[in-house]
Protein backbone atom coordinates (compact mmCIF):
# COMPACT_ATOMS: atom_id res chain seq x y z
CA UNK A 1 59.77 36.12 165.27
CA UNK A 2 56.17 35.00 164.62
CA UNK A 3 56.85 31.60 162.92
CA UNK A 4 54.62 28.39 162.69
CA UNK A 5 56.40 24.99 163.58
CA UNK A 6 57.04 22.71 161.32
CA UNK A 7 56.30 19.16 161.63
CA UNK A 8 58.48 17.12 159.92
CA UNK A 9 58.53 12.78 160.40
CA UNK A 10 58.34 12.56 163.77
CA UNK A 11 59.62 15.87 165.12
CA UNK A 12 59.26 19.74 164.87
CA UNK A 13 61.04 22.80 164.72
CA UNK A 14 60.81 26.49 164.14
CA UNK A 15 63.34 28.49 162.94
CA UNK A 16 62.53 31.85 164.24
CA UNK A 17 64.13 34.55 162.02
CA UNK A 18 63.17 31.96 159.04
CA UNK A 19 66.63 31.31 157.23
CA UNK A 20 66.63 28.18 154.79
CA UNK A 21 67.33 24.97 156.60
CA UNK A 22 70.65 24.92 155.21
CA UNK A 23 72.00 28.19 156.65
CA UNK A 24 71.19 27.06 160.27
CA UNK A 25 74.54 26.48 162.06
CA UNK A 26 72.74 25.73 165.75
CA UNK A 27 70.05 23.42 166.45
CA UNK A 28 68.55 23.43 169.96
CA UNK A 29 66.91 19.90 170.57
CA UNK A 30 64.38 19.75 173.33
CA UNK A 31 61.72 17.82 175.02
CA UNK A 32 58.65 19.35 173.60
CA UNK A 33 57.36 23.01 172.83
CA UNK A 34 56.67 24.02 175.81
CA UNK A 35 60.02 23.34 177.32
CA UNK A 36 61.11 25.87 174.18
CA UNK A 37 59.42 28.69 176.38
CA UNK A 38 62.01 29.25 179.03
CA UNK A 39 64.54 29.79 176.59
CA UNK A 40 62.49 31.96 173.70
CA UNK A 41 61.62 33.95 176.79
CA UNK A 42 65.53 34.42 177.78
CA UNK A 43 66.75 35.21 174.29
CA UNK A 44 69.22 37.86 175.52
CA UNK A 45 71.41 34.43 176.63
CA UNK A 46 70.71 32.34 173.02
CA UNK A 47 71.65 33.74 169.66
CA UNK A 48 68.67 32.54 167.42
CA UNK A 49 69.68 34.77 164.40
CA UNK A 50 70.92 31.51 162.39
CA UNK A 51 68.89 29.32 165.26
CA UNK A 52 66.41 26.36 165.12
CA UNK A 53 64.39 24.85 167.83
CA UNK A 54 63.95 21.15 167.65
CA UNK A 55 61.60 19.01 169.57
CA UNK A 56 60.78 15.53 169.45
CA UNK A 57 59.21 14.04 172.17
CA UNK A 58 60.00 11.88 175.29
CA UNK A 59 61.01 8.92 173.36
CA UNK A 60 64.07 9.90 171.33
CA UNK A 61 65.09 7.59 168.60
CA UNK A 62 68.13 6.82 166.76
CA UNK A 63 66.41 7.32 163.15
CA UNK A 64 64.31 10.65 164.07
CA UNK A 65 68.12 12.43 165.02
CA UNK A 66 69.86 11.61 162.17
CA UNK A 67 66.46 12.75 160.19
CA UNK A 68 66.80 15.99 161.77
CA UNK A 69 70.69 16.18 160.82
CA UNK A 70 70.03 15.48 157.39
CA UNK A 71 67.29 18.87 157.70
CA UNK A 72 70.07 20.90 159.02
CA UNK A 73 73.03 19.75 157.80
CA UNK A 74 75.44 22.23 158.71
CA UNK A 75 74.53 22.74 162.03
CA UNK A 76 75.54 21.86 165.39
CA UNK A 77 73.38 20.55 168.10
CA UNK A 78 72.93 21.70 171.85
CA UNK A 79 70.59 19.50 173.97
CA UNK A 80 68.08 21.72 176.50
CA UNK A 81 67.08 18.27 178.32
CA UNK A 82 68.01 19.42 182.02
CA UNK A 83 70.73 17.61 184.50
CA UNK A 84 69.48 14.74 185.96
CA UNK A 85 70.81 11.25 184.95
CA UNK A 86 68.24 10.31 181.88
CA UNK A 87 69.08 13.63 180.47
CA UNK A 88 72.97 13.00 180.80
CA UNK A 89 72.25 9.73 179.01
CA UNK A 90 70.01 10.79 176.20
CA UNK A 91 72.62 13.83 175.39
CA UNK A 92 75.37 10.94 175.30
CA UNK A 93 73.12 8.79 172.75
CA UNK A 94 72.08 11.50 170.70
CA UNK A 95 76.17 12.46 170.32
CA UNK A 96 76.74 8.79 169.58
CA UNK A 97 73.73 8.99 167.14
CA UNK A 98 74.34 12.07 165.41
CA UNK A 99 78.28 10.15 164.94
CA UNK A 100 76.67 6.57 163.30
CA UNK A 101 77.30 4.88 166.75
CA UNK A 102 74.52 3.20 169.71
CA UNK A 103 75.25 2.67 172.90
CA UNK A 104 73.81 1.00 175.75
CA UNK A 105 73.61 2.30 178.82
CA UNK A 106 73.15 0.28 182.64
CA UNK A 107 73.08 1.49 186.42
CA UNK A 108 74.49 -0.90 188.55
CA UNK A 109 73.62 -0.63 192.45
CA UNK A 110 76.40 -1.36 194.91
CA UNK A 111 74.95 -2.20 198.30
């Protein structure tokens, strides 16, 4: 599993048992590399046989996650962002995304 990343307009991924893009069926979209550790390092719990690892920075955009759906384009994709409430969201835009749609989201305080 000794692979080199890939950078690729404005994100990067390794696909560890290096399959062609196309036979990928799971994409794993993170943070940034280093958030890729935990998991690499708990591979009994992730199948990464027909596996890519995805990362793109803090700033997610609509036009860098459709770019990476048109690299793997029969693949799924699982978000590794964590729980808290901008994680929730981003997972929700990058679903709309990855379907054509935006939304917007607000948090209104009741007091």
């Amino acid at each position: 599993m000794d692979r080199e990343w890939v950078m690729c307009d404005g994100f990067a991924y390794l696909i560890p048992y290096g399959l062609p893009e196309i036979c990928i069926r799971t994409v794993y979209l993170f943070y940034e590399k280093r958030d890729c550790l935990k998991v690499l390092s708990d591979a009994t719990s992730v199948k990464f046989r027909d596996a890519a690892l995805a990362t793109f920075g803090f700033l997610a955009l609509p036009e860098g996650i459709i770019r990476i759906s048109l690299v793997f384009p029969n693949a799924k994709f699982v978000t590794v962002f964590g729980d808290d409430l901008p994680a929730i969201v981003l997972t929700c835009k990058i679903s709309l995304w990855l379907k054509g749609f935006d939304a917007t989201f607000l948090v209104l305080s009741i007091m």
